[in-house]
C-alpha atoms as a PDB file:
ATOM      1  CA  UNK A   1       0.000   0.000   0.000  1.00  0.00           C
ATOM      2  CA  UNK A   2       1.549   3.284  -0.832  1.00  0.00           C
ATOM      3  CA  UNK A   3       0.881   6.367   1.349  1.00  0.00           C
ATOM      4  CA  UNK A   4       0.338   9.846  -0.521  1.00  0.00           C
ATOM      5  CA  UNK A   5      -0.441  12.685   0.759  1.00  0.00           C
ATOM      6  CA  UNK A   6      -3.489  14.217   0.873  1.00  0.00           C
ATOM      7  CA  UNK A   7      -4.266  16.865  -1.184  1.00  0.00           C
ATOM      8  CA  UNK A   8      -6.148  20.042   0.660  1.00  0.00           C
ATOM      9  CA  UNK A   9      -9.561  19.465  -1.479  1.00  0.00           C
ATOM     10  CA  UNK A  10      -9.580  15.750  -0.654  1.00  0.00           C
ATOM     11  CA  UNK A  11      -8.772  16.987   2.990  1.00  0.00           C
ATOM     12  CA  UNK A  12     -11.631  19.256   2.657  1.00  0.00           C
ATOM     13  CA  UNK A  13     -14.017  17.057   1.137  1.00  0.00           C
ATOM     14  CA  UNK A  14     -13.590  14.737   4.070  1.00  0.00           C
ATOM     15  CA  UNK A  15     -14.061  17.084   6.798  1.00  0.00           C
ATOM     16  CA  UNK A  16     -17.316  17.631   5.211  1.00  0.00           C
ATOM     17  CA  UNK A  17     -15.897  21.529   5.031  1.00  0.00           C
ATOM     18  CA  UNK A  18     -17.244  23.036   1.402  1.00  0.00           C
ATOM     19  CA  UNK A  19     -14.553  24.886   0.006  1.00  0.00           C
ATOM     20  CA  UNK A  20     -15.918  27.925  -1.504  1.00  0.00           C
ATOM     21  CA  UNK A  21     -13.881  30.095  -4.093  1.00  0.00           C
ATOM     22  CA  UNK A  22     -13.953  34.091  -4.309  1.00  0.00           C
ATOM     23  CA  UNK A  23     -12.757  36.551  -6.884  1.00  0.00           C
ATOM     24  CA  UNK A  24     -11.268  39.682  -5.027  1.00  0.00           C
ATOM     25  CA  UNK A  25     -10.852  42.574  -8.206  1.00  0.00           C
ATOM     26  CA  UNK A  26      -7.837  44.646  -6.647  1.00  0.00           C
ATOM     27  CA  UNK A  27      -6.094  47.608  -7.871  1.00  0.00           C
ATOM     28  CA  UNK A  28      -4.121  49.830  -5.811  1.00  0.00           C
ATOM     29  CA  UNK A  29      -6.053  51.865  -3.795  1.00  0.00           C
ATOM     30  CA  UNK A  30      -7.326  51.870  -0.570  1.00  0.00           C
ATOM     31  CA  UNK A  31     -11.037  50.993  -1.696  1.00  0.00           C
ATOM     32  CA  UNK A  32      -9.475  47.372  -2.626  1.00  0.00           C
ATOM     33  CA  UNK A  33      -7.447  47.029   0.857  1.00  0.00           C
ATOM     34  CA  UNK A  34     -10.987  47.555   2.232  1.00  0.00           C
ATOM     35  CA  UNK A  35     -13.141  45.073  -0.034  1.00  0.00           C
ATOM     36  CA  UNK A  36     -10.076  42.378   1.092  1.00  0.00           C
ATOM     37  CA  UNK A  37     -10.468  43.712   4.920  1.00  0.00           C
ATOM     38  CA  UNK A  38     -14.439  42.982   4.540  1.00  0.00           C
ATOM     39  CA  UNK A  39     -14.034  39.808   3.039  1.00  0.00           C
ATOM     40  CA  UNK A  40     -11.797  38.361   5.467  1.00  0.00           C
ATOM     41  CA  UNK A  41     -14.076  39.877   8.545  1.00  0.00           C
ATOM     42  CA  UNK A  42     -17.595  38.921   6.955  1.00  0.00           C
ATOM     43  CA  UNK A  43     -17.464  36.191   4.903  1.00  0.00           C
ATOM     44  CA  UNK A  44     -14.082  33.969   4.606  1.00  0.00           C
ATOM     45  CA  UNK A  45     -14.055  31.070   6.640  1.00  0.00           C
ATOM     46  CA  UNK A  46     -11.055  28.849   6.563  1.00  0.00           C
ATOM     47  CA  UNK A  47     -10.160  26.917   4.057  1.00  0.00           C
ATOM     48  CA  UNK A  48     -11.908  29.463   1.525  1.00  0.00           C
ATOM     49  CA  UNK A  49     -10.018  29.955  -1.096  1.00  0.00           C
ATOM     50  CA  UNK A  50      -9.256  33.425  -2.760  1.00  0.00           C
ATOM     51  CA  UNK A  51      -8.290  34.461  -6.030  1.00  0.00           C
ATOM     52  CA  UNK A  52      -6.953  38.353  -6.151  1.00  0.00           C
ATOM     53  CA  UNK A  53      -7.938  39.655  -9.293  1.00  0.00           C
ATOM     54  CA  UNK A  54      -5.874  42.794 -10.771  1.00  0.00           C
ATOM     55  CA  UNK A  55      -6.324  43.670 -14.338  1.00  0.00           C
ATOM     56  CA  UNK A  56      -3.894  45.881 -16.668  1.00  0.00           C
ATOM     57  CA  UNK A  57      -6.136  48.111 -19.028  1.00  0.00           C
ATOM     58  CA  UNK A  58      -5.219  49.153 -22.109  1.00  0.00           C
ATOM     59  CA  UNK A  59      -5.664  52.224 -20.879  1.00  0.00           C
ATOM     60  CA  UNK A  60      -2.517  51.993 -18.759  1.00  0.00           C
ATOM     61  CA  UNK A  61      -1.011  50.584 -21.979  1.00  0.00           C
ATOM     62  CA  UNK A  62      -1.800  53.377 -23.886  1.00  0.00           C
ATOM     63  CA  UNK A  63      -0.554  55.515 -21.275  1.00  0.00           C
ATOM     64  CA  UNK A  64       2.857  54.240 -21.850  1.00  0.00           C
ATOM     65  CA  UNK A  65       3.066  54.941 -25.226  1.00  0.00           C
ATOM     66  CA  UNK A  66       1.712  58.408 -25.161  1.00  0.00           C
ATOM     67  CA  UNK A  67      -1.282  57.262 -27.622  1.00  0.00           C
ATOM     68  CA  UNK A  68      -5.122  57.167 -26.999  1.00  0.00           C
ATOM     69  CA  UNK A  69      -6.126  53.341 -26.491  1.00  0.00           C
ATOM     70  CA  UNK A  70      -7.213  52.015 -30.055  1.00  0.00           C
ATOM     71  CA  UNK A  71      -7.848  48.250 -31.185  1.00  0.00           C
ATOM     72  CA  UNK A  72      -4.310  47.964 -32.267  1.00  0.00           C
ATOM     73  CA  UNK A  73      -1.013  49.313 -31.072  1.00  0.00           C
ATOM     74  CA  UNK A  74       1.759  48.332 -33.346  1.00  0.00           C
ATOM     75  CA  UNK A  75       5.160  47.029 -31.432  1.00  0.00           C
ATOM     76  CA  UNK A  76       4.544  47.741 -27.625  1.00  0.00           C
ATOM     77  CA  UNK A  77       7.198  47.825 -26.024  1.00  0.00           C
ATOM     78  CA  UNK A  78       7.439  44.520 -23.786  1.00  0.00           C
ATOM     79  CA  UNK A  79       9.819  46.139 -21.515  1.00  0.00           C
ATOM     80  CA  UNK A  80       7.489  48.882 -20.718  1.00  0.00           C
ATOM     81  CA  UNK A  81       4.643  45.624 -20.477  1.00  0.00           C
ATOM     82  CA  UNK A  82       6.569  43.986 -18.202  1.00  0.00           C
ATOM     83  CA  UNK A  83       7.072  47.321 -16.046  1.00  0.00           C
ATOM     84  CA  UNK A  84       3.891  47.488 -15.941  1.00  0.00           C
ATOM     85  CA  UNK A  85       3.511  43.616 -14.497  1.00  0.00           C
ATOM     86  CA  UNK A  86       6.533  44.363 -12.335  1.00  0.00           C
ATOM     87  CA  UNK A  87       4.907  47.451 -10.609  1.00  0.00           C
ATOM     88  CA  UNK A  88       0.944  45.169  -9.955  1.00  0.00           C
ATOM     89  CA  UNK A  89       3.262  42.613  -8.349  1.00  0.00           C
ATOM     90  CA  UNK A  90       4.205  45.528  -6.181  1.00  0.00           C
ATOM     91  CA  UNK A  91       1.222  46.833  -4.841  1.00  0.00           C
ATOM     92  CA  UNK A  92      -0.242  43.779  -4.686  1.00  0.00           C
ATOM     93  CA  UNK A  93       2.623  42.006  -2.108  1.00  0.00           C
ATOM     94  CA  UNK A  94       2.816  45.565  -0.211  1.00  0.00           C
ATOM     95  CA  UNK A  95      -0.588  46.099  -0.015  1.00  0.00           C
ATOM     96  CA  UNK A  96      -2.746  42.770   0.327  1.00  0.00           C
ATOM     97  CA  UNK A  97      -0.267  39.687   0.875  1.00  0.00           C
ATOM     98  CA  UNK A  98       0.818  40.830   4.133  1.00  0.00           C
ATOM     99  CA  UNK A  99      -3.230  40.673   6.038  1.00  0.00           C
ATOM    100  CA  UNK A 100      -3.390  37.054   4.067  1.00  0.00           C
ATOM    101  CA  UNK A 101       0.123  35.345   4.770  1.00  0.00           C
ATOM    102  CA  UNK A 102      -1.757  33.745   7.603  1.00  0.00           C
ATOM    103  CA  UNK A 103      -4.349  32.059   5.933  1.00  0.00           C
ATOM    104  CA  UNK A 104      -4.314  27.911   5.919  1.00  0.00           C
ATOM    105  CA  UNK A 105      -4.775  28.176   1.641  1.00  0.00           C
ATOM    106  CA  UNK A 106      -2.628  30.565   0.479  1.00  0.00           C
ATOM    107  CA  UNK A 107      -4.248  33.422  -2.141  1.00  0.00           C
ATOM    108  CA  UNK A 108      -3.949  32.903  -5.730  1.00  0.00           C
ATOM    109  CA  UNK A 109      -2.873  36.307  -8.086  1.00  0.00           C
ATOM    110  CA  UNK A 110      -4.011  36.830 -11.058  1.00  0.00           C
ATOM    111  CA  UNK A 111      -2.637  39.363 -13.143  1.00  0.00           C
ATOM    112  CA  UNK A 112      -4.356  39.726 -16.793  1.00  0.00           C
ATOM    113  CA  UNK A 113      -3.920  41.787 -19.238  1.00  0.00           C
ATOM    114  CA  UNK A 114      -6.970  43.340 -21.228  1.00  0.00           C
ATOM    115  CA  UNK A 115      -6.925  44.057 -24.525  1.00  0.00           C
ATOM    116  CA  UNK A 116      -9.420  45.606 -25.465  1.00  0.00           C
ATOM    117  CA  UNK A 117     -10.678  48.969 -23.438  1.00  0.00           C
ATOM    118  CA  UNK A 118     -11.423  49.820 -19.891  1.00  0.00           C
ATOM    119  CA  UNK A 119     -14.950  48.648 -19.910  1.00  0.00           C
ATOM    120  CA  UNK A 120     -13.429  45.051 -20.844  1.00  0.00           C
ATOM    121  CA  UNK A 121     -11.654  45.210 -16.956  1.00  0.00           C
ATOM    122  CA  UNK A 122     -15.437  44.545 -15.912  1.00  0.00           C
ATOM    123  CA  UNK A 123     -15.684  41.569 -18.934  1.00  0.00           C
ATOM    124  CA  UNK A 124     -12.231  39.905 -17.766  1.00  0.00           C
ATOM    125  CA  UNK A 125     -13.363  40.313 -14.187  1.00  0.00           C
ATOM    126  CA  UNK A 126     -16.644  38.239 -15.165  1.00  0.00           C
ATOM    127  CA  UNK A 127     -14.974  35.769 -17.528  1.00  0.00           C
ATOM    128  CA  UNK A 128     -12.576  35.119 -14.757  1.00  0.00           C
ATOM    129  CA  UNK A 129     -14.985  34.420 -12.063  1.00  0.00           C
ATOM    130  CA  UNK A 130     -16.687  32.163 -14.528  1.00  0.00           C
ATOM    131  CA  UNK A 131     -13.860  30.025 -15.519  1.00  0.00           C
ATOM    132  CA  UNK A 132     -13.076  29.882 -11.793  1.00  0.00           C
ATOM    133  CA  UNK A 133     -16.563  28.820 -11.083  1.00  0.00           C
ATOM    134  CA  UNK A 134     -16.510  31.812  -7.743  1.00  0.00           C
ATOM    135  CA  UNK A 135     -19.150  31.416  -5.160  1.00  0.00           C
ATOM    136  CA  UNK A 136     -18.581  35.764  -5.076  1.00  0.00           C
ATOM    137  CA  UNK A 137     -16.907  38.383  -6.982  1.00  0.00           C
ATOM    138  CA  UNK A 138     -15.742  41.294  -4.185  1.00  0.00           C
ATOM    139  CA  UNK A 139     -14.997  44.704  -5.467  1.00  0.00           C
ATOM    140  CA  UNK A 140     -14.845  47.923  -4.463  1.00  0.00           C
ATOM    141  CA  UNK A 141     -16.902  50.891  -4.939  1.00  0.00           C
ATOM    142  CA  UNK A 142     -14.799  53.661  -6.225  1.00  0.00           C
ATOM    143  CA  UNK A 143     -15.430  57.272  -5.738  1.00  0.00           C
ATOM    144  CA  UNK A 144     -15.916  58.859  -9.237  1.00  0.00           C
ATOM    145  CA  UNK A 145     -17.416  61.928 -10.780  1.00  0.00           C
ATOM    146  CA  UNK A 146     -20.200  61.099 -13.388  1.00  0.00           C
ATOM    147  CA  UNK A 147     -17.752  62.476 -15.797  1.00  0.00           C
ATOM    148  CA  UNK A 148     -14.776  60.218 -15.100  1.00  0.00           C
ATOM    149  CA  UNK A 149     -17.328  57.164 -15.294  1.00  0.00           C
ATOM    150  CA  UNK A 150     -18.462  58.122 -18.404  1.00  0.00           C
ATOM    151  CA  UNK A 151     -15.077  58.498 -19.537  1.00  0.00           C
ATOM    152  CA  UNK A 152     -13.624  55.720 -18.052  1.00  0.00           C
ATOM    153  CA  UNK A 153     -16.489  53.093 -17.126  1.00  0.00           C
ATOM    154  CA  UNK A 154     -17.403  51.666 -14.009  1.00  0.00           C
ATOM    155  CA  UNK A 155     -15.717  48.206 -13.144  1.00  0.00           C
ATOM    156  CA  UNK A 156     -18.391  47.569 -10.569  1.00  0.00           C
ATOM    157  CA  UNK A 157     -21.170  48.357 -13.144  1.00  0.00           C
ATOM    158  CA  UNK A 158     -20.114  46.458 -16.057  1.00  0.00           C
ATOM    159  CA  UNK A 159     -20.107  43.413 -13.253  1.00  0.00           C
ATOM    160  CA  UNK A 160     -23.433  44.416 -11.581  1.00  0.00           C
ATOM    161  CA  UNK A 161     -25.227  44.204 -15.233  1.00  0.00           C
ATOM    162  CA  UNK A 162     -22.988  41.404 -16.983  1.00  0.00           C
ATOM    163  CA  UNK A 163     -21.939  38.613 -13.845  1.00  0.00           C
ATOM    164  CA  UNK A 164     -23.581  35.612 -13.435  1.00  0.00           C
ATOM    165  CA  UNK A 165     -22.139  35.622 -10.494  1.00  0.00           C
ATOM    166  CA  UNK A 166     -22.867  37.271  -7.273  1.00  0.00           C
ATOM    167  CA  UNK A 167     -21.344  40.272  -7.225  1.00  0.00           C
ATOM    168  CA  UNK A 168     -20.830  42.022  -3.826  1.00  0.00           C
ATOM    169  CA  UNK A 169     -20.126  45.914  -3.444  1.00  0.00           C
ATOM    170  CA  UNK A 170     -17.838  47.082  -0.779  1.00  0.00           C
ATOM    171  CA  UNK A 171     -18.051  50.652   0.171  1.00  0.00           C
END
């Protein structure tokens, strides 16, 4: 008879513990430290497992070239790419690993890059949480004028109207 370990979902399966799965969309602001601080307060339990979403917009893209986002940018720079990957990893080990290096299943980063425009952060979120098959999406309510969310879309709104998920709204 060979002995091998056991993995944690066979673990959890036999401890009768249901191991459910959230999507935490994180950028780096203080509205996303807060969605994580909820989550962990009102709704993780252990063994939960969560997936930290952050999402590089073409906006930012564009941004780095000095050009208005468009369908196509020829040649992007993959230094300037991979700056911008650097600089999420960042944020995302000062800002959120530190409140979850505790937990018994360590968090799972995501990092994706969008290509299309900013209202497709809100479509990656979704697809995400779908191929992950989330019990919740978590995000944060950002404080915008109406102008800047016309300009620049609402992450939380494309979600609200496109999930099939359930999508909770930290303020």
């Amino acid at each position: 008879m060979s002995m091998q370990p056991i993995q944690e979902n066979e673990e959890a399966a036999d401890s009768g513990i249901v191991r459910r799965k959230f999507l935490i969309a994180v950028d780096d602001s203080a509205e996303s430290e807060r969605a994580l601080s909820w989550t962990l307060e009102e709704i993780y339990r252990e063994g939960d497992e969560l997936h930290l979403v952050h999402v590089i917009p073409r906006m930012q893209m564009a941004a780095v070239y000095g050009a208005p986002p468009v369908d196509f940018l020829p040649q992007q720079d993959p230094v300037a790419y991979d700056q911008l990957i650097k600089n999420a990893e960042s944020f995302i080990a000062g800002r959120f690993l530190p409140s979850l290096a505790s937990l018994k299943v360590q968090p799972i980063v995501h990092i994706v890059k969008s290509d299309v425009d900013t209202e497709s952060i809100g479509n990656v979120v979704c697809k995400k949480a779908e191929d992950l098959d989330v019990a919740a999406i978590i995000v944060s309510l950002h404080s915008k004028s109406r102008l800047q969310e016309f300009f620049l879309g609402s992450v939380t709104n494309y979600c609200a109207h496109h999930s099939r998920k359930p999508l909770l709204v930290v303020k």
